[in-house]
ModelCIF file with pLDDT and N, C-alpha, C, O atoms, coordinates in Angstrom:
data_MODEL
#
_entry.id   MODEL 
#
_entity.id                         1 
_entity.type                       polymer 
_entity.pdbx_number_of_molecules   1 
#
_entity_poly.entity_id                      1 
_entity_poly.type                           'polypeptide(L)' 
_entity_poly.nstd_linkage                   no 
_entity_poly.nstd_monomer                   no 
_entity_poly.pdbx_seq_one_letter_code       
;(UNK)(UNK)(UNK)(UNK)(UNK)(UNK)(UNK)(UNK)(UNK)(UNK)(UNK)(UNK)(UNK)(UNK)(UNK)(UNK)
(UNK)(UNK)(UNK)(UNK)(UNK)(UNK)(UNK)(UNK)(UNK)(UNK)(UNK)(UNK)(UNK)(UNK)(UNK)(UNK)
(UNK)(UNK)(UNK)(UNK)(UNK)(UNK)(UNK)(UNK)(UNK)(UNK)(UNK)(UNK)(UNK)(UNK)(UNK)
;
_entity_poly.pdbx_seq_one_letter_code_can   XXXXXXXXXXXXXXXXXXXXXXXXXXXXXXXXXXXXXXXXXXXXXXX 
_entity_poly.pdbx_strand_id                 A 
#
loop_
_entity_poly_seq.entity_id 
_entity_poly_seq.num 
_entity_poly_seq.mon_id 
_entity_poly_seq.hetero 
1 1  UNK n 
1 2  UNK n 
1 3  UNK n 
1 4  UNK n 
1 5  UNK n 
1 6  UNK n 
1 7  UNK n 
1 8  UNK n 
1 9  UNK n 
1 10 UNK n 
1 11 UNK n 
1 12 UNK n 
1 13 UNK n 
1 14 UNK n 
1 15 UNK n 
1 16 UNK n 
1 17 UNK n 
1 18 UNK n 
1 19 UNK n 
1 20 UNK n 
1 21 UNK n 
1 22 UNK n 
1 23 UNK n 
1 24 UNK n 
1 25 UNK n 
1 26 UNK n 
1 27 UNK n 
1 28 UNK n 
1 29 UNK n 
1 30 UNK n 
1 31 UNK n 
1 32 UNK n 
1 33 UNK n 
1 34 UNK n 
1 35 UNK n 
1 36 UNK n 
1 37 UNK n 
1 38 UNK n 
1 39 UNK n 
1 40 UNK n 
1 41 UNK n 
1 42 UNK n 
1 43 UNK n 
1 44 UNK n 
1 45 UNK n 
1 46 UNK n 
1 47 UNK n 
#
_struct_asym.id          A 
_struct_asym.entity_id   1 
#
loop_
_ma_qa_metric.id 
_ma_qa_metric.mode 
_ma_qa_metric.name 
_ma_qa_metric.software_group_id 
_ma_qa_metric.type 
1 global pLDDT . pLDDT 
2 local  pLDDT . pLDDT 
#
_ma_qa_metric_global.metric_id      1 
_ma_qa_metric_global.metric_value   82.11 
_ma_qa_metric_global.model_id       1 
_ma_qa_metric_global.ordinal_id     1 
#
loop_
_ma_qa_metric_local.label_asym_id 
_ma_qa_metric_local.label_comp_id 
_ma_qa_metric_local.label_seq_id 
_ma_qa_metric_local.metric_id 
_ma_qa_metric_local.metric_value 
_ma_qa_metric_local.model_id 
_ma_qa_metric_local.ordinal_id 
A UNK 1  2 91.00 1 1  
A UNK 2  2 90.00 1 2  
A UNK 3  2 90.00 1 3  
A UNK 4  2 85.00 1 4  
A UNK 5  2 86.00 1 5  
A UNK 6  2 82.00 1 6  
A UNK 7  2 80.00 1 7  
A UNK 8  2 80.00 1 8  
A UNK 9  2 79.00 1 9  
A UNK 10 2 82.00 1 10 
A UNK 11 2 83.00 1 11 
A UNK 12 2 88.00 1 12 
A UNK 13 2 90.00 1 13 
A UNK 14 2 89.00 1 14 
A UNK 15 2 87.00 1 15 
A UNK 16 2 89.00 1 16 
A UNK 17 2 88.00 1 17 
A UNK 18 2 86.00 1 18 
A UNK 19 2 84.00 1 19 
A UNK 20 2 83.00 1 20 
A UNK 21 2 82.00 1 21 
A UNK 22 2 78.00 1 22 
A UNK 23 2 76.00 1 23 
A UNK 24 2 74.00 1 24 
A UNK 25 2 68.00 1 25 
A UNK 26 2 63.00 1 26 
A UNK 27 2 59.00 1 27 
A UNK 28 2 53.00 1 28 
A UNK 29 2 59.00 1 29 
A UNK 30 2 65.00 1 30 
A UNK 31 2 71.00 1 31 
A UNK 32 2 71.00 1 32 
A UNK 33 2 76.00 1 33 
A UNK 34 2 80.00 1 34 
A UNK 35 2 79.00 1 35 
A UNK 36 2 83.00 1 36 
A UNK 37 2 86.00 1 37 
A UNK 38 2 89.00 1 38 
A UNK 39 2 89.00 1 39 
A UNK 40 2 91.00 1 40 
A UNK 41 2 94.00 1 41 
A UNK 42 2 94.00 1 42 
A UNK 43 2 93.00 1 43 
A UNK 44 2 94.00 1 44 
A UNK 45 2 95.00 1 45 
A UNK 46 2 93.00 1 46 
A UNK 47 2 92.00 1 47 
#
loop_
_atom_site.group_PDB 
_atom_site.id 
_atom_site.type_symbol 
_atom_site.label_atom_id 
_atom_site.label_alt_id 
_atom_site.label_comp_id 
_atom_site.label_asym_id 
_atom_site.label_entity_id 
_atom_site.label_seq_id 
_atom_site.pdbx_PDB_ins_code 
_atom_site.Cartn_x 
_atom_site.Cartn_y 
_atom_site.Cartn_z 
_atom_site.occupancy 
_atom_site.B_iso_or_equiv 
_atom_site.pdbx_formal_charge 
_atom_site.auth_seq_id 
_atom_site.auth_comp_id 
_atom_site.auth_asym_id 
_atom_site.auth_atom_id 
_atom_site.pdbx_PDB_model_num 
ATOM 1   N N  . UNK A 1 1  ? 102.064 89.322  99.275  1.00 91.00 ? 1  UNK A N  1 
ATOM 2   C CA . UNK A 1 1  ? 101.194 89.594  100.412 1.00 91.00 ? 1  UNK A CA 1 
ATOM 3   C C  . UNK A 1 1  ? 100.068 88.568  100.470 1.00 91.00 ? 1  UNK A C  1 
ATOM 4   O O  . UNK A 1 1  ? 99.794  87.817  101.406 1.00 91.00 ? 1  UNK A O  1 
ATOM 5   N N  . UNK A 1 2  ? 99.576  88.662  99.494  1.00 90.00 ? 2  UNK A N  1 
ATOM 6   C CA . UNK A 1 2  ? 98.485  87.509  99.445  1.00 90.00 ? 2  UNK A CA 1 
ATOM 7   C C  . UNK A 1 2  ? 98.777  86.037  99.604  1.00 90.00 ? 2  UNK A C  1 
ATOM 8   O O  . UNK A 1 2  ? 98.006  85.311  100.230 1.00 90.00 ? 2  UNK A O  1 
ATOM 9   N N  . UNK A 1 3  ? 100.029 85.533  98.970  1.00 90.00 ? 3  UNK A N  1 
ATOM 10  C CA . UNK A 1 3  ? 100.486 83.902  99.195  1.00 90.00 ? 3  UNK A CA 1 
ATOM 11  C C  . UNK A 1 3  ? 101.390 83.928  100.455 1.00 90.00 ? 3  UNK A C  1 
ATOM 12  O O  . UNK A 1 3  ? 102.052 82.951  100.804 1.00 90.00 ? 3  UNK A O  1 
ATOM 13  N N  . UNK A 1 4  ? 101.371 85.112  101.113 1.00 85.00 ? 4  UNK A N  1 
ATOM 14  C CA . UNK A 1 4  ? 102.752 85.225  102.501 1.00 85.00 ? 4  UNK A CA 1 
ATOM 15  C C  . UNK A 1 4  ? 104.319 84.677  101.880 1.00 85.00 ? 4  UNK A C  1 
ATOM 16  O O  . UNK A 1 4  ? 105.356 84.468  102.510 1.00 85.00 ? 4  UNK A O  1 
ATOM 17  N N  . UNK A 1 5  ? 104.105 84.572  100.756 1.00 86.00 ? 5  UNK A N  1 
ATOM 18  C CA . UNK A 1 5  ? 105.970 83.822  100.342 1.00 86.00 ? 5  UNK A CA 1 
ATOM 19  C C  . UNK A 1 5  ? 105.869 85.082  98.777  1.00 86.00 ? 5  UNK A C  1 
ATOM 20  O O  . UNK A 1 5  ? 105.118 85.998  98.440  1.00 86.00 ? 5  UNK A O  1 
ATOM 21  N N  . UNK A 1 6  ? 106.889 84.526  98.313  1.00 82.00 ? 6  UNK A N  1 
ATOM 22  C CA . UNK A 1 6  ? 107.013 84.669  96.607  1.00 82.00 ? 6  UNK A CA 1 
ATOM 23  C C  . UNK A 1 6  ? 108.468 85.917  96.300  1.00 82.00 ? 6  UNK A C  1 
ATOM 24  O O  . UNK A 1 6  ? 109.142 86.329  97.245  1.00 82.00 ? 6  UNK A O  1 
ATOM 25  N N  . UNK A 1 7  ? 108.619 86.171  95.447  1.00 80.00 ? 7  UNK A N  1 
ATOM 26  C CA . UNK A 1 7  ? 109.830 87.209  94.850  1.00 80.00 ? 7  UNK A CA 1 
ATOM 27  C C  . UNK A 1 7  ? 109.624 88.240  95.273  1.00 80.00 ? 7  UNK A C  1 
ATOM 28  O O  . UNK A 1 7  ? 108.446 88.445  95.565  1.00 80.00 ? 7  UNK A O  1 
ATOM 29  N N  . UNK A 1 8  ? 110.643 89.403  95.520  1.00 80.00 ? 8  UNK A N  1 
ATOM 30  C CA . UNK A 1 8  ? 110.151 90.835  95.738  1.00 80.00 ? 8  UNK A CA 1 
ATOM 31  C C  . UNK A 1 8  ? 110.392 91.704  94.897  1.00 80.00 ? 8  UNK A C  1 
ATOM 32  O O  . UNK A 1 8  ? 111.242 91.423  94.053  1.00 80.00 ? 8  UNK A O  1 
ATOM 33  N N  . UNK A 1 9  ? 109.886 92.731  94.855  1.00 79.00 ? 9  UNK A N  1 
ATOM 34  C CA . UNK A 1 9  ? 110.318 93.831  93.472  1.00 79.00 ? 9  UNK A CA 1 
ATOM 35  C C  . UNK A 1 9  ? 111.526 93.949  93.746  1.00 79.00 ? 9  UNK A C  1 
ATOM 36  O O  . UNK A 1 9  ? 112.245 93.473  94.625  1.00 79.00 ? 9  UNK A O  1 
ATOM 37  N N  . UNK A 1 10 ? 111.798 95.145  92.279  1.00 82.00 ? 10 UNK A N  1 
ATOM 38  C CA . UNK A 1 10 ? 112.384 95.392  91.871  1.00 82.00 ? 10 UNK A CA 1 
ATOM 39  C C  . UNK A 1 10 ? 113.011 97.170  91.975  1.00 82.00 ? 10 UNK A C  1 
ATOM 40  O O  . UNK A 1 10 ? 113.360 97.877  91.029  1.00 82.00 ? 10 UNK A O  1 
ATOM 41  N N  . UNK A 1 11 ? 112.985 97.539  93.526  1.00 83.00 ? 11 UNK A N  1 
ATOM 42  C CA . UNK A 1 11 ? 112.769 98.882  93.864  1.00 83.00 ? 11 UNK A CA 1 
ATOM 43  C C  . UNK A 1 11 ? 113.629 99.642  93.557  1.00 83.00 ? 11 UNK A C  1 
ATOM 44  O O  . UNK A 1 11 ? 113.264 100.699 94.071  1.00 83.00 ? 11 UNK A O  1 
ATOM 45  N N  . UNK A 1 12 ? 114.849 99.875  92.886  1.00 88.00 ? 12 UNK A N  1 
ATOM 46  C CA . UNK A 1 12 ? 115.589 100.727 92.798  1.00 88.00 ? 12 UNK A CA 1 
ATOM 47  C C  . UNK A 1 12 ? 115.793 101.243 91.136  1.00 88.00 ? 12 UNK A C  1 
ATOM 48  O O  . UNK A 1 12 ? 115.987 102.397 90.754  1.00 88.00 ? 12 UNK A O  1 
ATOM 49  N N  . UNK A 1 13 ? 115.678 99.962  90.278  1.00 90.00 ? 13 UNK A N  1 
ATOM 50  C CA . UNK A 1 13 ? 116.125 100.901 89.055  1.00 90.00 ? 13 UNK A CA 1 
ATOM 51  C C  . UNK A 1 13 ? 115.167 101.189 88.358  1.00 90.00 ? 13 UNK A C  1 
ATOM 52  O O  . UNK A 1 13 ? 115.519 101.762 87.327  1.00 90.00 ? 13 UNK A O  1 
ATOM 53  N N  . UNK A 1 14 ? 113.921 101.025 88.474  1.00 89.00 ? 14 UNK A N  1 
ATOM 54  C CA . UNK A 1 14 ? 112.754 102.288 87.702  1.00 89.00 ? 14 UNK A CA 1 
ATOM 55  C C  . UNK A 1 14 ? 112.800 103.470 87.772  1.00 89.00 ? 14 UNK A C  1 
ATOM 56  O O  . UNK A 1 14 ? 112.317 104.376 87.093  1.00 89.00 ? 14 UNK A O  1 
ATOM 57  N N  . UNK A 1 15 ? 113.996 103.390 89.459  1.00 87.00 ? 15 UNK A N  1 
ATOM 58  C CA . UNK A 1 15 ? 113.935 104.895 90.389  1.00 87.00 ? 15 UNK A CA 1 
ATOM 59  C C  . UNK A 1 15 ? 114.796 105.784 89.007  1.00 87.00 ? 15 UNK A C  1 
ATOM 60  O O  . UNK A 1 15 ? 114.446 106.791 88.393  1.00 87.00 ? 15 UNK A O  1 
ATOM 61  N N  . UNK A 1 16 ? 116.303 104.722 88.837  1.00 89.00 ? 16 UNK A N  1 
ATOM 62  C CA . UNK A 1 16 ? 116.772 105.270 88.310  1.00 89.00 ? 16 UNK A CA 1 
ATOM 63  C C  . UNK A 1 16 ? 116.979 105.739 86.987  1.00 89.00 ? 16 UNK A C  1 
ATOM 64  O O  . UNK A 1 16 ? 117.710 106.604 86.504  1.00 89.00 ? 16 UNK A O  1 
ATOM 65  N N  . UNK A 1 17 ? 115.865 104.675 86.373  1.00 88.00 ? 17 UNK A N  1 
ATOM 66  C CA . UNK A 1 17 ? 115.464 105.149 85.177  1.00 88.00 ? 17 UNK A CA 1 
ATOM 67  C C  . UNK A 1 17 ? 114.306 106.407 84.699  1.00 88.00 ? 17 UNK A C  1 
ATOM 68  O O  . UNK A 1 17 ? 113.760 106.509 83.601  1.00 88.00 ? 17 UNK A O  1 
ATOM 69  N N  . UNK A 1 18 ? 114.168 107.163 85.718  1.00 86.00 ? 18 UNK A N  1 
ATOM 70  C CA . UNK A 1 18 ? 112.969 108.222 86.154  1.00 86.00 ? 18 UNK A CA 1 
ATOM 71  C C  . UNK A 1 18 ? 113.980 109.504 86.170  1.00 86.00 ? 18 UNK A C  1 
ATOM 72  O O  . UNK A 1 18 ? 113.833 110.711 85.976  1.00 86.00 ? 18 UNK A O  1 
ATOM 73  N N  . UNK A 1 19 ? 115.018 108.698 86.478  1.00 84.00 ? 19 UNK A N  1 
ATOM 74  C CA . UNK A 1 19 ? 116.336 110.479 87.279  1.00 84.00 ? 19 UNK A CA 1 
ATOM 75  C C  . UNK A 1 19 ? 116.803 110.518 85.875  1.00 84.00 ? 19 UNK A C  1 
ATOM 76  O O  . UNK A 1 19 ? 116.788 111.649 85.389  1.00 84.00 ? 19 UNK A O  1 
ATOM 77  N N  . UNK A 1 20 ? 117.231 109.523 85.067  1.00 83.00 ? 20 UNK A N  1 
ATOM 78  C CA . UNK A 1 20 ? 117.767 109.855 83.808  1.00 83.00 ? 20 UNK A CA 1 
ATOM 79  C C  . UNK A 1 20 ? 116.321 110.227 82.693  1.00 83.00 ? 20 UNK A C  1 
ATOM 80  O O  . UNK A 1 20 ? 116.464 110.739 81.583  1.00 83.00 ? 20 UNK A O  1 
ATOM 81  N N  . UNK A 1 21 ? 115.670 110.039 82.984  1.00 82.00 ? 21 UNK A N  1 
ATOM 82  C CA . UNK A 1 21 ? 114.728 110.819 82.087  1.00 82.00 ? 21 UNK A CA 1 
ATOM 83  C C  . UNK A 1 21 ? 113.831 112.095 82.338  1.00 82.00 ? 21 UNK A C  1 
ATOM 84  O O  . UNK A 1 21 ? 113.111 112.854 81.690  1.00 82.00 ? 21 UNK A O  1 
ATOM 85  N N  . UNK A 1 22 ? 114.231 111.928 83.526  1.00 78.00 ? 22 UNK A N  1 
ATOM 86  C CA . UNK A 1 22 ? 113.544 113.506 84.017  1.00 78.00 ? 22 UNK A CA 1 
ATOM 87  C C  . UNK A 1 22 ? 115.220 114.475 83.815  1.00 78.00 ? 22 UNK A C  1 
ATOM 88  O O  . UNK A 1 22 ? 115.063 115.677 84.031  1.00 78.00 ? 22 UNK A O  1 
ATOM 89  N N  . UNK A 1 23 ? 116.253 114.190 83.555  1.00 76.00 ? 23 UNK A N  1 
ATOM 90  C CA . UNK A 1 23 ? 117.206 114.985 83.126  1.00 76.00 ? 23 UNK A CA 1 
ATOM 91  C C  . UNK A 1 23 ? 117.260 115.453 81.900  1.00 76.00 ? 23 UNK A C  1 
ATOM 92  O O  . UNK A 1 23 ? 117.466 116.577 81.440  1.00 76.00 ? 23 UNK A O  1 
ATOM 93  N N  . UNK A 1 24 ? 116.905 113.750 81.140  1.00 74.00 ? 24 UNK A N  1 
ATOM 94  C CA . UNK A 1 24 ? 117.161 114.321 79.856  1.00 74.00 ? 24 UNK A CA 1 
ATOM 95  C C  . UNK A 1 24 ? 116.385 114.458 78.701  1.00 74.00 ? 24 UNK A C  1 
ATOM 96  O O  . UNK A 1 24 ? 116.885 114.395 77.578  1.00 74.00 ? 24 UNK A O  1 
ATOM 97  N N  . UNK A 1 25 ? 115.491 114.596 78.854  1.00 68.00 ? 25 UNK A N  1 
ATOM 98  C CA . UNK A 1 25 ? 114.024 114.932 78.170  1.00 68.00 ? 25 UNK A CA 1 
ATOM 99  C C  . UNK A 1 25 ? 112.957 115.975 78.539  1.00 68.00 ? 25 UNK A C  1 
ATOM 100 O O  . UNK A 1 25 ? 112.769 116.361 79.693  1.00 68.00 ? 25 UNK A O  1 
ATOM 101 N N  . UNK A 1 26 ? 112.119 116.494 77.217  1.00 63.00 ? 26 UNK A N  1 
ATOM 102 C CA . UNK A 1 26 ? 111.274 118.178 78.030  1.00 63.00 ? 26 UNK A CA 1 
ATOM 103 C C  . UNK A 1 26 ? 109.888 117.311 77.273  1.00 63.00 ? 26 UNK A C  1 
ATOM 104 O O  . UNK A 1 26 ? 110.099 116.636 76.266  1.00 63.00 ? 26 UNK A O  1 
ATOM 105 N N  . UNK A 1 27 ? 108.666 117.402 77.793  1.00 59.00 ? 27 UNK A N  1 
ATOM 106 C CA . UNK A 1 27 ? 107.592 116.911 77.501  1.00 59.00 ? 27 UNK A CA 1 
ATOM 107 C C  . UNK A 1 27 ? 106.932 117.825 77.032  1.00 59.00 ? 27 UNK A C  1 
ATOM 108 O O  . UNK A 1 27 ? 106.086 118.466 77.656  1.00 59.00 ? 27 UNK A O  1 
ATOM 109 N N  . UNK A 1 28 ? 107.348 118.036 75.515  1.00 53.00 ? 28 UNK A N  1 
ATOM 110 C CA . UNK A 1 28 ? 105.978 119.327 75.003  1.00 53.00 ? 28 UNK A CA 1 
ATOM 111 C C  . UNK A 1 28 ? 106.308 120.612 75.946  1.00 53.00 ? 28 UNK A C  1 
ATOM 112 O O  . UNK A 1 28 ? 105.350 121.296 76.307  1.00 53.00 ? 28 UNK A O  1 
ATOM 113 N N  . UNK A 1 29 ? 107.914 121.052 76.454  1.00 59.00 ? 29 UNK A N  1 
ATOM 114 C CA . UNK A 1 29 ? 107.722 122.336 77.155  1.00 59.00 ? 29 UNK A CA 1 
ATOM 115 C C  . UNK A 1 29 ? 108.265 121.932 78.341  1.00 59.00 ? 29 UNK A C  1 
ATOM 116 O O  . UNK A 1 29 ? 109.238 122.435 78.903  1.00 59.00 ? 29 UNK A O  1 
ATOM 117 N N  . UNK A 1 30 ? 107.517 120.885 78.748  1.00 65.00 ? 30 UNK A N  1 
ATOM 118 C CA . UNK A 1 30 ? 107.371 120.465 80.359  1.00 65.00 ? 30 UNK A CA 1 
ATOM 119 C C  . UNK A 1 30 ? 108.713 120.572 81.173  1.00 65.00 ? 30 UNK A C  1 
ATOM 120 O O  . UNK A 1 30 ? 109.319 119.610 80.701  1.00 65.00 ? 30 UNK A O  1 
ATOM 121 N N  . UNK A 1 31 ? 109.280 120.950 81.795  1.00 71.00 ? 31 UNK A N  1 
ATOM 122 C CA . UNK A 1 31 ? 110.544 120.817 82.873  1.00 71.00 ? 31 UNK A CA 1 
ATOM 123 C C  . UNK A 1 31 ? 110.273 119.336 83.425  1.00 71.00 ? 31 UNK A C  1 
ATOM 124 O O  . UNK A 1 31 ? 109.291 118.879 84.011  1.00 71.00 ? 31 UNK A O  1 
ATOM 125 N N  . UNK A 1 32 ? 111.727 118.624 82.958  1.00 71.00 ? 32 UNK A N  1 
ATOM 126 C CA . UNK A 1 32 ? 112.053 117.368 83.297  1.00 71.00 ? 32 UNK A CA 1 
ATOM 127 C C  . UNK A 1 32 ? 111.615 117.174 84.678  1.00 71.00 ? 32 UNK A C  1 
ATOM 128 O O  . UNK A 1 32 ? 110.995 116.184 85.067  1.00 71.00 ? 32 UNK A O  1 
ATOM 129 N N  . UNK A 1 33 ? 111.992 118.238 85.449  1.00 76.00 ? 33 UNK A N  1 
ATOM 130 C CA . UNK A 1 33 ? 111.550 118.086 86.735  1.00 76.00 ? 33 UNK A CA 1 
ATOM 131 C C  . UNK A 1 33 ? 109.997 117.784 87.815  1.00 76.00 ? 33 UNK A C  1 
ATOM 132 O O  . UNK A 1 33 ? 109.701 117.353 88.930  1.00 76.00 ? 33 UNK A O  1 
ATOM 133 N N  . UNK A 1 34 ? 109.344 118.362 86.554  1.00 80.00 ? 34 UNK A N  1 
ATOM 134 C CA . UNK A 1 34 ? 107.725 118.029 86.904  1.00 80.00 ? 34 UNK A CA 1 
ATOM 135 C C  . UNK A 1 34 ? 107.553 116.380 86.481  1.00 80.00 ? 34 UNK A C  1 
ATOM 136 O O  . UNK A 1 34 ? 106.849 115.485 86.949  1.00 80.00 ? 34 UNK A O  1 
ATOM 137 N N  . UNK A 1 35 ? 108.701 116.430 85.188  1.00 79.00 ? 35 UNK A N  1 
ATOM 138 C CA . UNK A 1 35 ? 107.966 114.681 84.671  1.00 79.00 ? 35 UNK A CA 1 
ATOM 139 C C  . UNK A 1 35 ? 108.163 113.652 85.616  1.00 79.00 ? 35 UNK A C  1 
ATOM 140 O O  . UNK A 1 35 ? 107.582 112.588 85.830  1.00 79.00 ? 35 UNK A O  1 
ATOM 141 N N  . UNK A 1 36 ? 109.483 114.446 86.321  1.00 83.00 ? 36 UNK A N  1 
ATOM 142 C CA . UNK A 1 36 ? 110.462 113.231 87.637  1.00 83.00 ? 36 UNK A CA 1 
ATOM 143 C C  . UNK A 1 36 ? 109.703 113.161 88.321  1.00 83.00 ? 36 UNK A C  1 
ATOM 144 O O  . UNK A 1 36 ? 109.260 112.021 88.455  1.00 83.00 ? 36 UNK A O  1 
ATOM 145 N N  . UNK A 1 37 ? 109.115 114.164 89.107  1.00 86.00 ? 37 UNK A N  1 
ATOM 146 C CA . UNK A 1 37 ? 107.915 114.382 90.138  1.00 86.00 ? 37 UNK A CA 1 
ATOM 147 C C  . UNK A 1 37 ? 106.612 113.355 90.291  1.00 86.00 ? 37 UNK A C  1 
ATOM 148 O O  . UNK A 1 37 ? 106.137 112.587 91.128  1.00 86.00 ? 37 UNK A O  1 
ATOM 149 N N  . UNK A 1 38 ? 106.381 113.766 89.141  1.00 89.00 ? 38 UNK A N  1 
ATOM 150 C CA . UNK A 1 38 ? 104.840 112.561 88.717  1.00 89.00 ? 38 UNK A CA 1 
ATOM 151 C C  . UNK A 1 38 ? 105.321 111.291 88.756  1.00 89.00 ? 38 UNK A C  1 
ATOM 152 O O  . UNK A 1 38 ? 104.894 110.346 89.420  1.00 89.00 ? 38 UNK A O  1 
ATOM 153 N N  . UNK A 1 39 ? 106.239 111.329 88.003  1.00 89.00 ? 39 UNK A N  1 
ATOM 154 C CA . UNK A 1 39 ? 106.816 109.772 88.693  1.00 89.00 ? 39 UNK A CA 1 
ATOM 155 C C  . UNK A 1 39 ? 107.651 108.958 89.148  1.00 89.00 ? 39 UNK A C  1 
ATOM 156 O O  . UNK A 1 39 ? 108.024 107.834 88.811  1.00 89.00 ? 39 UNK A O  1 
ATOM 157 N N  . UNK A 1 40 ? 108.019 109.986 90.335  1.00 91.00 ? 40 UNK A N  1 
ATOM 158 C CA . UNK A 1 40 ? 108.363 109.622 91.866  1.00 91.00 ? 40 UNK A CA 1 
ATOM 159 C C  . UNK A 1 40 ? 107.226 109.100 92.481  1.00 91.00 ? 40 UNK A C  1 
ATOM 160 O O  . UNK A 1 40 ? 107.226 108.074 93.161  1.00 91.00 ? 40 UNK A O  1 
ATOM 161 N N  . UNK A 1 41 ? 106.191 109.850 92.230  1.00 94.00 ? 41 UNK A N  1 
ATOM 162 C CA . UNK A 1 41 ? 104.913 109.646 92.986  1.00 94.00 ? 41 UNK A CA 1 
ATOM 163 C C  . UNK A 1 41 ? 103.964 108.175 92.482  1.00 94.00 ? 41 UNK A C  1 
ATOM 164 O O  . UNK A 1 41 ? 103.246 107.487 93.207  1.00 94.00 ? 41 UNK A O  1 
ATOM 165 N N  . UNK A 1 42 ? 104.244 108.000 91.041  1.00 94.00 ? 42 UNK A N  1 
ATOM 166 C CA . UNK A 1 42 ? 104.014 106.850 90.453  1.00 94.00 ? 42 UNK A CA 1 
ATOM 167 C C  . UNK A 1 42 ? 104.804 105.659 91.541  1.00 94.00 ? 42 UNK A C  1 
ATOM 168 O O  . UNK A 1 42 ? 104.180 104.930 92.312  1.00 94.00 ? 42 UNK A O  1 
ATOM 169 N N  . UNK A 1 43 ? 106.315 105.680 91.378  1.00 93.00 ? 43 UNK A N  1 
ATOM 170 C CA . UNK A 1 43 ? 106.807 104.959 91.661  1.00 93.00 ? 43 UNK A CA 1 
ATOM 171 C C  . UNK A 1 43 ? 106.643 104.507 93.203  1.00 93.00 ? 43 UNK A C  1 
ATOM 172 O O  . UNK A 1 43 ? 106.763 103.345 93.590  1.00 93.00 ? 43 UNK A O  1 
ATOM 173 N N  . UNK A 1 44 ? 106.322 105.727 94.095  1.00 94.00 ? 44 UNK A N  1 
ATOM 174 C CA . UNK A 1 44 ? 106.416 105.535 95.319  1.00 94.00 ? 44 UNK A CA 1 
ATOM 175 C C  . UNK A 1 44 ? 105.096 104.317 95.697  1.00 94.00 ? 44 UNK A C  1 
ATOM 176 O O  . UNK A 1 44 ? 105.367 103.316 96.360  1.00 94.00 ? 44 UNK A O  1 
ATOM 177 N N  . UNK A 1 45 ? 103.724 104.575 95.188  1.00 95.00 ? 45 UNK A N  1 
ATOM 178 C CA . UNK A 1 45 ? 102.695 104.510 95.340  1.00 95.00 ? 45 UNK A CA 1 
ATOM 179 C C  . UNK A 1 45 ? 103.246 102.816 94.634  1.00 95.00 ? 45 UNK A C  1 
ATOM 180 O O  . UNK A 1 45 ? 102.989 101.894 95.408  1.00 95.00 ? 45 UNK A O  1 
ATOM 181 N N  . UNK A 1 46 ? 103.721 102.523 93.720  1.00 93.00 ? 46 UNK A N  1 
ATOM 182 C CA . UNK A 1 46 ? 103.809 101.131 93.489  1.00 93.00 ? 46 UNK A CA 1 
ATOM 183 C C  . UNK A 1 46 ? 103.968 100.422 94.329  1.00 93.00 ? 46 UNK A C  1 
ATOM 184 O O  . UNK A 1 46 ? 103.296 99.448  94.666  1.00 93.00 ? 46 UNK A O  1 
ATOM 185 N N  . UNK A 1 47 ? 105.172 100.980 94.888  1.00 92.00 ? 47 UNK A N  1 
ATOM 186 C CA . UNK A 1 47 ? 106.036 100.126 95.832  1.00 92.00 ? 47 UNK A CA 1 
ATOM 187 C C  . UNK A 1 47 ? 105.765 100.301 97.489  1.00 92.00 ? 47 UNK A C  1 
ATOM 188 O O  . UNK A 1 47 ? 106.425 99.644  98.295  1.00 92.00 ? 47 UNK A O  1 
#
């Protein structure tokens, strides 16, 4: 944005590295599903 040129992210597989860890991991209790949540919202807000 700032130089108007340059590389673009990398938008899809953080996504999908978020779906496999909000499946398969519990945070201290937590439902995978809250962890996916938070960061969906991480991820969205990056990108």
């Amino acid at each position: 944005i700032k130089n108007e040129y340059g590389a673009s992210g990398i938008p899809v597989i953080p996504l999908i590295f978020y779906l496999i860890v909000g499946m398969g991991i519990k945070f201290s209790g937590v439902n995978g599903l809250f962890v996916l949540g938070i960061m969906l919202i991480f991820h969205i807000s990056c990108q």
